[in-house]
Protein backbone atom coordinates (compact mmCIF):
# COMPACT_ATOMS: atom_id res chain seq x y z
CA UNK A 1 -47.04 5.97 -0.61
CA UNK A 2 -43.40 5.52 0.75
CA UNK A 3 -42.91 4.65 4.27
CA UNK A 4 -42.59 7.69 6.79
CA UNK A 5 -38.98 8.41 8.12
CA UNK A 6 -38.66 5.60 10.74
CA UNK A 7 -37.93 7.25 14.03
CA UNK A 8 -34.45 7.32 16.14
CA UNK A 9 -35.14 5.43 19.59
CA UNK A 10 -34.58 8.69 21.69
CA UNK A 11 -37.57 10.85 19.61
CA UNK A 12 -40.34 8.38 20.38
CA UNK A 13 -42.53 9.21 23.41
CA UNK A 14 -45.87 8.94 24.03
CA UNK A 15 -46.53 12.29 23.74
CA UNK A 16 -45.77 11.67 20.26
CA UNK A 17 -48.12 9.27 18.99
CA UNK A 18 -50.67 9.30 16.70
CA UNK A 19 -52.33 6.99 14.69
CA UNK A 20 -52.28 6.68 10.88
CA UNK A 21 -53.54 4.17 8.57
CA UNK A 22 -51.94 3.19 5.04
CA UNK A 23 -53.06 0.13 3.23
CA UNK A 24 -51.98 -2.10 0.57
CA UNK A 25 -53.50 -4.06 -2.06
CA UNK A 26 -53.23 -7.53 -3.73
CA UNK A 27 -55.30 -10.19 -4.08
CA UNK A 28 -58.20 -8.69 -1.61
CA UNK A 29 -55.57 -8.11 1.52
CA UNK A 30 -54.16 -4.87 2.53
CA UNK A 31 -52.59 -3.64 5.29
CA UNK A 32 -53.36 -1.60 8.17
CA UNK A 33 -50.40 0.40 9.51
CA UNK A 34 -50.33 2.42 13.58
CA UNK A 35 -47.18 4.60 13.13
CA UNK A 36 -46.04 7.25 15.56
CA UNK A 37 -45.20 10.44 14.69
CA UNK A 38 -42.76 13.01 15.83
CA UNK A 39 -42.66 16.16 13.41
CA UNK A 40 -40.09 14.59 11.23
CA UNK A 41 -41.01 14.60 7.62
CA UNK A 42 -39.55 13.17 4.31
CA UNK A 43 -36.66 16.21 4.31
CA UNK A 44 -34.69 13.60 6.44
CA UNK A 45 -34.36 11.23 3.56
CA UNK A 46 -32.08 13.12 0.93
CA UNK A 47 -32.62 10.89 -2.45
CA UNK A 48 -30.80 12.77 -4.68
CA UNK A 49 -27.87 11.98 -3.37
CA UNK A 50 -25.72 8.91 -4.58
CA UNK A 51 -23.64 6.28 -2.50
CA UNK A 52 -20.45 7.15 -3.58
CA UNK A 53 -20.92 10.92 -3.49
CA UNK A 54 -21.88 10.60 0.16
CA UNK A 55 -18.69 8.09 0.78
CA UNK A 56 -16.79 10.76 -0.47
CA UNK A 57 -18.58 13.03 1.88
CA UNK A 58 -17.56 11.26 4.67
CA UNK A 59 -14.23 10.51 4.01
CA UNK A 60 -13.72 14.76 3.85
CA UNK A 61 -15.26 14.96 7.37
CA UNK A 62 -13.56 17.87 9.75
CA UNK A 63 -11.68 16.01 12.54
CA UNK A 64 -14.23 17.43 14.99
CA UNK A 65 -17.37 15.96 12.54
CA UNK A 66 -15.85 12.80 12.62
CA UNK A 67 -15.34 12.44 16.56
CA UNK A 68 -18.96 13.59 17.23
CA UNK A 69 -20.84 11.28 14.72
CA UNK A 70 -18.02 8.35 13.81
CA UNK A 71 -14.91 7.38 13.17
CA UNK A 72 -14.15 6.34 9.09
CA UNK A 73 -10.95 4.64 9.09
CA UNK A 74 -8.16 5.17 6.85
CA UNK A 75 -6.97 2.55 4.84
CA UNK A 76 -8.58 0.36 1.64
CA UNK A 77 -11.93 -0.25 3.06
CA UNK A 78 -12.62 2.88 5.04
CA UNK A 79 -14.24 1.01 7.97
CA UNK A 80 -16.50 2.70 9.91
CA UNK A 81 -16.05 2.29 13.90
CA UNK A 82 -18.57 3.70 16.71
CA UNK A 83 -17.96 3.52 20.26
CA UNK A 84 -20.38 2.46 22.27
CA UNK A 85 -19.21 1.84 25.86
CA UNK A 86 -20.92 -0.94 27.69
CA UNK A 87 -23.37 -1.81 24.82
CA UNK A 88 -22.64 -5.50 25.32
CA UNK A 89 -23.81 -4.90 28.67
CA UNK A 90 -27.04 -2.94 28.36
CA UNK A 91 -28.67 -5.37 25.85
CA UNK A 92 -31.08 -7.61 26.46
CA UNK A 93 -29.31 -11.53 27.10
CA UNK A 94 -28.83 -14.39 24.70
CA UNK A 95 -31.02 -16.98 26.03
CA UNK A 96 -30.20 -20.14 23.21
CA UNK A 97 -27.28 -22.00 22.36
CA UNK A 98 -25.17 -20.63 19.83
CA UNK A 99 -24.23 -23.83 17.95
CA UNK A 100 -27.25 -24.53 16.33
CA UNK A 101 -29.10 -22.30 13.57
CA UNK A 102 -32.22 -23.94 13.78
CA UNK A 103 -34.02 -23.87 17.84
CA UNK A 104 -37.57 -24.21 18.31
CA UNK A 105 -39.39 -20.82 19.49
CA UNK A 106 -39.77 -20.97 23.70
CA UNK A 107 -42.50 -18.79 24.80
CA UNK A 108 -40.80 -18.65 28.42
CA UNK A 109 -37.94 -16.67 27.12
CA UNK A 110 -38.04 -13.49 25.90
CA UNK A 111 -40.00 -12.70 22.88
CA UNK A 112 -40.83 -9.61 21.34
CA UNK A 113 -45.16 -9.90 22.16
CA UNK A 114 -43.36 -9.14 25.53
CA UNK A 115 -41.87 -5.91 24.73
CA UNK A 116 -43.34 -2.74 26.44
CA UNK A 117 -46.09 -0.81 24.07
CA UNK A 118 -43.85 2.10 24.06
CA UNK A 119 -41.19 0.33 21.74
CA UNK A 120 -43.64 -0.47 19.44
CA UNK A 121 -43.34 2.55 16.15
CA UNK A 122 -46.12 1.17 13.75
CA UNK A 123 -47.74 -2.12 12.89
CA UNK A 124 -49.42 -3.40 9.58
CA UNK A 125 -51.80 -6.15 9.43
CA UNK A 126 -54.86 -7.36 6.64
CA UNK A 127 -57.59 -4.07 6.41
CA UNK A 128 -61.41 -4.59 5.33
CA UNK A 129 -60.70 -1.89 2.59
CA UNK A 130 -58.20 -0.28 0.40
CA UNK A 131 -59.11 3.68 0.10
CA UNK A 132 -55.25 4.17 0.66
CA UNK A 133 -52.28 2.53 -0.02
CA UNK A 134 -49.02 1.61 1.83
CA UNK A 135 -47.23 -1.02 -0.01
CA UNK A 136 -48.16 -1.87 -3.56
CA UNK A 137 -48.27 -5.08 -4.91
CA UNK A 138 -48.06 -7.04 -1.73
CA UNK A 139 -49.22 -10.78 -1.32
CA UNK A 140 -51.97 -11.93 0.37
CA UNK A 141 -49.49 -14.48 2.21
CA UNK A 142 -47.75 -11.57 3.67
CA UNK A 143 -50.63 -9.79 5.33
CA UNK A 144 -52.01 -12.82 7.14
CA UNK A 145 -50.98 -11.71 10.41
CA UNK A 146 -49.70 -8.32 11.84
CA UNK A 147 -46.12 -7.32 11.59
CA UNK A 148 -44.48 -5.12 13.95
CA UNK A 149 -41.24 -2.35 13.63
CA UNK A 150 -40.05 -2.01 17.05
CA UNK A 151 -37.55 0.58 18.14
CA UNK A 152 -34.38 -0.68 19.61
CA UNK A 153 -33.32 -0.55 22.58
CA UNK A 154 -30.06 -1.10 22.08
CA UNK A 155 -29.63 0.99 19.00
CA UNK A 156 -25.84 1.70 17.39
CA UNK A 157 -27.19 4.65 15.94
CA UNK A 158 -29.57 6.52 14.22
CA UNK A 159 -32.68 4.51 12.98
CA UNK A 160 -31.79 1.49 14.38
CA UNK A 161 -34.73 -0.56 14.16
CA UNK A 162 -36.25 -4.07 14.74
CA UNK A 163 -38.64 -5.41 11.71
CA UNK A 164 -41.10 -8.63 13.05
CA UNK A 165 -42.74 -10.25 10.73
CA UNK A 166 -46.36 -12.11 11.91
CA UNK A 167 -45.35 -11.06 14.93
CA UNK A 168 -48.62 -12.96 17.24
CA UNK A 169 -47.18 -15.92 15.00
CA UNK A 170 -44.38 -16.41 17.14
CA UNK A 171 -41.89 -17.52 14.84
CA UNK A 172 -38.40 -18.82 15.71
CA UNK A 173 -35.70 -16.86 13.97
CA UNK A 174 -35.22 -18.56 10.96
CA UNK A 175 -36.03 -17.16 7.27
CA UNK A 176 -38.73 -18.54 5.14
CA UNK A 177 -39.91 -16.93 1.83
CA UNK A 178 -42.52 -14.59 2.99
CA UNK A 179 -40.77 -13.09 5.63
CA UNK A 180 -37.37 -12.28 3.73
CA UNK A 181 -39.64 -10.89 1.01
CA UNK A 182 -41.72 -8.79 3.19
CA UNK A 183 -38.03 -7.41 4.30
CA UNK A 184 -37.62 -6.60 0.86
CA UNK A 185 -40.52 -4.92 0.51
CA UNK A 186 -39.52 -2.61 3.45
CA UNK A 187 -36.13 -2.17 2.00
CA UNK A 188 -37.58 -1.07 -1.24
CA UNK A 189 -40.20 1.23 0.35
CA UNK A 190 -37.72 3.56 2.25
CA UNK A 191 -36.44 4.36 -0.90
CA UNK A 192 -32.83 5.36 0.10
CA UNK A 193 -29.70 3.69 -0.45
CA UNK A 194 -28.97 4.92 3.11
CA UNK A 195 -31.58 2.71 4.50
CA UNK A 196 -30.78 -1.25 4.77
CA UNK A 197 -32.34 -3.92 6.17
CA UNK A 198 -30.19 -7.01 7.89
CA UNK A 199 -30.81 -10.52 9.09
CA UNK A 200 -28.62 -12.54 11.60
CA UNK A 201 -29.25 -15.98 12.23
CA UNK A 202 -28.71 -18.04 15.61
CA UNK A 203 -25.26 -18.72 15.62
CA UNK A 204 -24.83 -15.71 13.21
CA UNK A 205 -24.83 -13.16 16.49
CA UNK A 206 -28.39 -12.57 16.75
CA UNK A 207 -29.42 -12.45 19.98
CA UNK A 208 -33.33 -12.98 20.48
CA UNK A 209 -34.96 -16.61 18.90
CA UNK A 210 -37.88 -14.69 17.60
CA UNK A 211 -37.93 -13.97 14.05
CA UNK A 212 -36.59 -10.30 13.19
CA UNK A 213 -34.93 -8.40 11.19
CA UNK A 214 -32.64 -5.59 11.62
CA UNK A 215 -33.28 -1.83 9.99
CA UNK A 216 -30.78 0.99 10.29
CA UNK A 217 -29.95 4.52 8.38
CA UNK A 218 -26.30 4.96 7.86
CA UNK A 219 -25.52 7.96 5.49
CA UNK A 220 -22.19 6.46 4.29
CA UNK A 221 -21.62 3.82 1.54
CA UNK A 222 -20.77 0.32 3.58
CA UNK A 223 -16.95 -1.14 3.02
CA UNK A 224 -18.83 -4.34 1.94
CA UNK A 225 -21.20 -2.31 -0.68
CA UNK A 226 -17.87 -0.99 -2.45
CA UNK A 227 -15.82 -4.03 -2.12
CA UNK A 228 -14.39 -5.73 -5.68
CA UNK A 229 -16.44 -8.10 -6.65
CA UNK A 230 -16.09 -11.23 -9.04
CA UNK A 231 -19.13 -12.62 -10.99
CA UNK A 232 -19.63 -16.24 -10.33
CA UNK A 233 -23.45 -17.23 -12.49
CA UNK A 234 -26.25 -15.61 -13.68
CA UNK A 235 -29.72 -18.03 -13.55
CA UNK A 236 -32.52 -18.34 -15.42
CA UNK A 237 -34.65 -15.99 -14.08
CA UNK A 238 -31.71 -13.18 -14.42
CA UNK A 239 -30.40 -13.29 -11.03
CA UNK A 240 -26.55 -12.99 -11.14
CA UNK A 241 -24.56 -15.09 -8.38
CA UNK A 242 -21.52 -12.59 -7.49
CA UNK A 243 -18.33 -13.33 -4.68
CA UNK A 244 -16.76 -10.54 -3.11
CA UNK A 245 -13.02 -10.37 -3.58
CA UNK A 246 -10.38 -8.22 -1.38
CA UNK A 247 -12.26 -8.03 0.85
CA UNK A 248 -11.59 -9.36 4.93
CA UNK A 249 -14.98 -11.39 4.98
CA UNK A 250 -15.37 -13.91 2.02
CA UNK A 251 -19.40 -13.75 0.70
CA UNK A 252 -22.01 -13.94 -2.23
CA UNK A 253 -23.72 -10.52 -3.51
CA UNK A 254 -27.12 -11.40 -5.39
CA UNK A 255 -28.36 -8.70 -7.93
CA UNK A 256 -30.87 -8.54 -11.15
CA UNK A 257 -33.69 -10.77 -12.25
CA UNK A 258 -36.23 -9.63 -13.84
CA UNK A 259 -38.25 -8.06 -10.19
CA UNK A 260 -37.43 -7.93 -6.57
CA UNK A 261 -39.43 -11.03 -6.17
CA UNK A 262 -37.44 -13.13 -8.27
CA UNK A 263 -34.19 -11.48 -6.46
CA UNK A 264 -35.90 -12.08 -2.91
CA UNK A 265 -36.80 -15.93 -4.11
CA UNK A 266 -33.52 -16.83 -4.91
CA UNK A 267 -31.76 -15.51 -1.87
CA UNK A 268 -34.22 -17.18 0.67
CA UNK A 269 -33.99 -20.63 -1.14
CA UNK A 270 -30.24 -19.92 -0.26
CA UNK A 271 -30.62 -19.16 3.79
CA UNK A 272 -32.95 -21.75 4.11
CA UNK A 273 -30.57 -24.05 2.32
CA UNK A 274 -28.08 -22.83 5.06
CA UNK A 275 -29.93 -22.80 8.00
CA UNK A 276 -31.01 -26.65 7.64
CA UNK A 277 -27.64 -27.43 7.03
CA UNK A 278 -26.58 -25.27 10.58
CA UNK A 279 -24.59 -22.80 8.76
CA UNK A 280 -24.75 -19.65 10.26
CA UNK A 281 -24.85 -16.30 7.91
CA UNK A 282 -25.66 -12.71 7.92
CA UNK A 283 -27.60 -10.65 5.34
CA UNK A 284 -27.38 -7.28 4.32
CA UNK A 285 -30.42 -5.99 2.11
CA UNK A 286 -28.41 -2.91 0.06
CA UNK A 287 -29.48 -0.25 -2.26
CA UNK A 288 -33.27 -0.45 -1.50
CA UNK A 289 -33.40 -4.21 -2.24
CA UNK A 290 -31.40 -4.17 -5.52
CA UNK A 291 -29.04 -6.05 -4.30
CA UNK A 292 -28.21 -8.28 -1.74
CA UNK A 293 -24.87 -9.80 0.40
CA UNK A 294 -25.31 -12.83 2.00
CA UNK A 295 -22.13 -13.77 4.58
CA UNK A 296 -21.75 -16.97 5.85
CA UNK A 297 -19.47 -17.13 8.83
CA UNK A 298 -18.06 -19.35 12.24
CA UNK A 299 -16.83 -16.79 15.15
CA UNK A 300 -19.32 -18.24 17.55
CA UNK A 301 -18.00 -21.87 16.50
CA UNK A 302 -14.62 -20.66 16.97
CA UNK A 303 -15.65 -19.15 20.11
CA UNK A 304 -16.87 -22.67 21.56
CA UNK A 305 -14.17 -24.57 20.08
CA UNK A 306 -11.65 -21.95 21.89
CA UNK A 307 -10.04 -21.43 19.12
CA UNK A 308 -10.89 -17.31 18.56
CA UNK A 309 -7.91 -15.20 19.62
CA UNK A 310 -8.08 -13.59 22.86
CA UNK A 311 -7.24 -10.41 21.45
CA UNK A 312 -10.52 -9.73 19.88
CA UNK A 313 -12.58 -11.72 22.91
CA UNK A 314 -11.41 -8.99 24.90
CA UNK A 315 -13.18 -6.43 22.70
CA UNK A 316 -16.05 -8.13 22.79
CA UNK A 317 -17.29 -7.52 19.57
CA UNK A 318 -19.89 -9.53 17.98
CA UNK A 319 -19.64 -9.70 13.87
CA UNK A 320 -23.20 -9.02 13.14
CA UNK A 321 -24.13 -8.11 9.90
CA UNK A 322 -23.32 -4.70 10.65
CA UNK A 323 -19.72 -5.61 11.50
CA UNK A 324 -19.47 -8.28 8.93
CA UNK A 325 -20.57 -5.17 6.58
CA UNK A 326 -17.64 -2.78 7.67
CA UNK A 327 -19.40 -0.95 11.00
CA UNK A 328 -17.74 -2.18 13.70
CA UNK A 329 -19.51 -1.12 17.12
CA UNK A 330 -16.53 -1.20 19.33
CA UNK A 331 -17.14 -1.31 23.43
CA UNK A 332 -13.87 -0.05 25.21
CA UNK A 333 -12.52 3.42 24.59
CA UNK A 334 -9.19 1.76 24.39
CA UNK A 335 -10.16 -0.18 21.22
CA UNK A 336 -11.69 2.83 19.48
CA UNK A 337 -8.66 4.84 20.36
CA UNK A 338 -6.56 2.60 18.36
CA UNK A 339 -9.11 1.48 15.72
CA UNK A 340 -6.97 0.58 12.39
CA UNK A 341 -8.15 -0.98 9.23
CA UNK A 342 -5.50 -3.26 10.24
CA UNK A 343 -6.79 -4.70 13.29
CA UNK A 344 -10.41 -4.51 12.11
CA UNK A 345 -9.42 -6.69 9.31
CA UNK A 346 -7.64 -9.34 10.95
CA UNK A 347 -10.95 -9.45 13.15
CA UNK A 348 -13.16 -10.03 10.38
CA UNK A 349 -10.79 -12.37 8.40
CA UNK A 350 -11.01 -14.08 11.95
CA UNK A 351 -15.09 -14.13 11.81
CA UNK A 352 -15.01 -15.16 7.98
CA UNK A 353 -14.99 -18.94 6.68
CA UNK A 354 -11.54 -19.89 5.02
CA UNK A 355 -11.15 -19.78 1.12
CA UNK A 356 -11.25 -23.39 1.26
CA UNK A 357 -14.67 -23.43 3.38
CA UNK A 358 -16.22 -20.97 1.16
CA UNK A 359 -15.08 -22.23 -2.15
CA UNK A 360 -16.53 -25.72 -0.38
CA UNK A 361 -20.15 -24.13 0.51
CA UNK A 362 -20.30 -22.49 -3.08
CA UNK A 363 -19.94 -25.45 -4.80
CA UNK A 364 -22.85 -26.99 -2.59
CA UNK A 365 -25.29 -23.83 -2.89
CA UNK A 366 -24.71 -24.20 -6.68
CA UNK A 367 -25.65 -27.64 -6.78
CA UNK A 368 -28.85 -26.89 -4.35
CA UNK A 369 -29.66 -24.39 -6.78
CA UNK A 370 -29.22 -26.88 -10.19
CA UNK A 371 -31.22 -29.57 -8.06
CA UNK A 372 -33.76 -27.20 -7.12
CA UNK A 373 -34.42 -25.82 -10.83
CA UNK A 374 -34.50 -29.45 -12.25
CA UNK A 375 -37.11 -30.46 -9.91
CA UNK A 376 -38.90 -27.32 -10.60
């Protein structure tokens, strides 16, 4: 049974809740889920539509369409800016450093078991029984404690949700296995390309040190998800090792293997690789967790070191994995009045490593990788 139509932060009310159980199965565990419920049913989730159809779509927008919902840029890319005046504002404070990936979890700061009840959309957690299903095939290891979806409440736009994984656990926000591949399985159960699922690490913009991921519906392919791209590997377990090319923001795509476990493996060997060596990224979980973009980048370094142009400080835009991705939430009306693929790209080139850096941290995730099959 697919996962109900996650709900837009302005339709949830208390009024509106209900309870509902699914549950899952493997190994003896299954999960419990508490969803709330506003009248919206699966209608909301067109899935016979493709990517590309609906990028054309967009681009054919009326000039009145595109001023009420967003802006698509012209140009190569097709960027997609959204004004949101005084977002940076409104949301709730960065309370770590931003120069190091890894920071241990402080309960005296805010944390997401201190969020009011009424953000919280559905849970899942290990059941006594299985008489219905939610997700299928789901390790025991991920139902040992209850995970949360939380609205937003600082959404960009529609759907714009928060995904915590054992959430009583804790956790600082830093992948491990179970967690990236429980974001998979969330990915995978929306079942629309529209749907994806993003990670930012410390230093990588995110802005609470408790683990989460991001969830948001975007009906429009992503510049990132249509960017050239240029093979690098395949493994052994048929995951293929890709690097996007032309394209402002230099990063791997990860794709294949023989199941979304094998695909989910590889990928969080790879962040926690990066995280222990203080390298901050972004992830973007695409096309229902077929395939993956991983962007490693060093604005907030380049913030601290002073050496970010003061151009794009005073936009204040932070290159989340939604901006790194091609959705750029811009804060001033000035700035979204003069949006250009131009200026957006210099930006991200800005947030992106170098060639040389990249071509650098390739060479040592390829090595990590070799290392970590021999010892295997």
């Amino acid at each position: 049974m697919p996962i109900s139509p996650l709900l837009a932060p302005h339709l949830v009310s208390s009024a509106a809740f209900r309870a509902r159980r699914h549950r899952a199965r493997r190994g003896g565990a299954s999960l419990v889920v508490a969803e709330r419920k506003t009248g919206m049913d699966n209608k909301s989730f067109d899935l016979s539509c493709s990517l590309r159809k609906e990028d054309d779509n967009a681009l054919n927008l009326s000039p009145f369409l595109r001023k009420l919902f967003k802006e698509v840029l012209p140009g190569k890319h097709n960027f997609v800016a959204t004004l949101i005046e005084g977002r940076d504002q409104k949301k709730r404070p960065t309370q770590f450093e931003m120069n190091q990936v890894l920071q241990p979890f402080d309960s005296a700061k805010f944390n997401f078991t201190k969020v009011n009840p009424e953000e919280v959309i559905f849970t899942f957690e290990e059941a006594q029984n299985d008489t219905e299903k939610y997700f299928d095939n789901v390790p025991h290891a991920v139902a040992t404690s209850s995970s949360s979806i939380l609205i937003n409440v600082s959404p960009i736009g529609y759907c714009h949700v928060l995904l915590i994984p054992r959430i009583h656990d804790c956790l600082p926000q830093r992948v491990d296995k179970e967690s990236f591949l429980l974001a998979m399985y969330v990915a995978r159960e929306a079942r629309n390309p529209f749907f994806r699922v993003g990670y930012n690490s410390l230093g990588g913009f995110a802005t609470i040190n408790h683990l989460h991921f991001q969830a948001y519906y975007l009906k429009v392919q992503y510049p990132v998800e249509k960017a050239p791209m240029e093979k690098i590997t395949t493994l052994g377990n048929g995951v293929s090792i890709i690097q996007l090319a032309q394209y402002p923001v230099s990063g791997f795509v990860f794709e294949g293997g023989s199941c979304l476990e094998d695909l989910s493996d590889v990928v969080s060997k790879i962040c926690i690789f990066m995280q222990d060596n203080n390298r901050p990224f972004n992830v973007l979980i695409s096309e229902s967790g077929k395939r993956i973009f991983l962007l490693p980048q060093c604005y907030a370094q380049k913030q601290a070191l002073g050496e970010a142009s003061q151009e794009f400080l005073d936009m204040r835009i932070n290159p989340a994995v939604w901006e790194l991705g091609g959705h750029l939430v811009l804060k001033r009306r000035k700035d979204y009045d003069e949006a250009s693929e131009a200026t957006l790209s210099r930006f991200l080139v800005q947030a992106s490593l170098s060639e040389l850096e990249f071509q650098e941290l390739k060479s040592c995730i390829l090595e990590f990788l070799a290392s970590a099959t021999t010892e295997k």
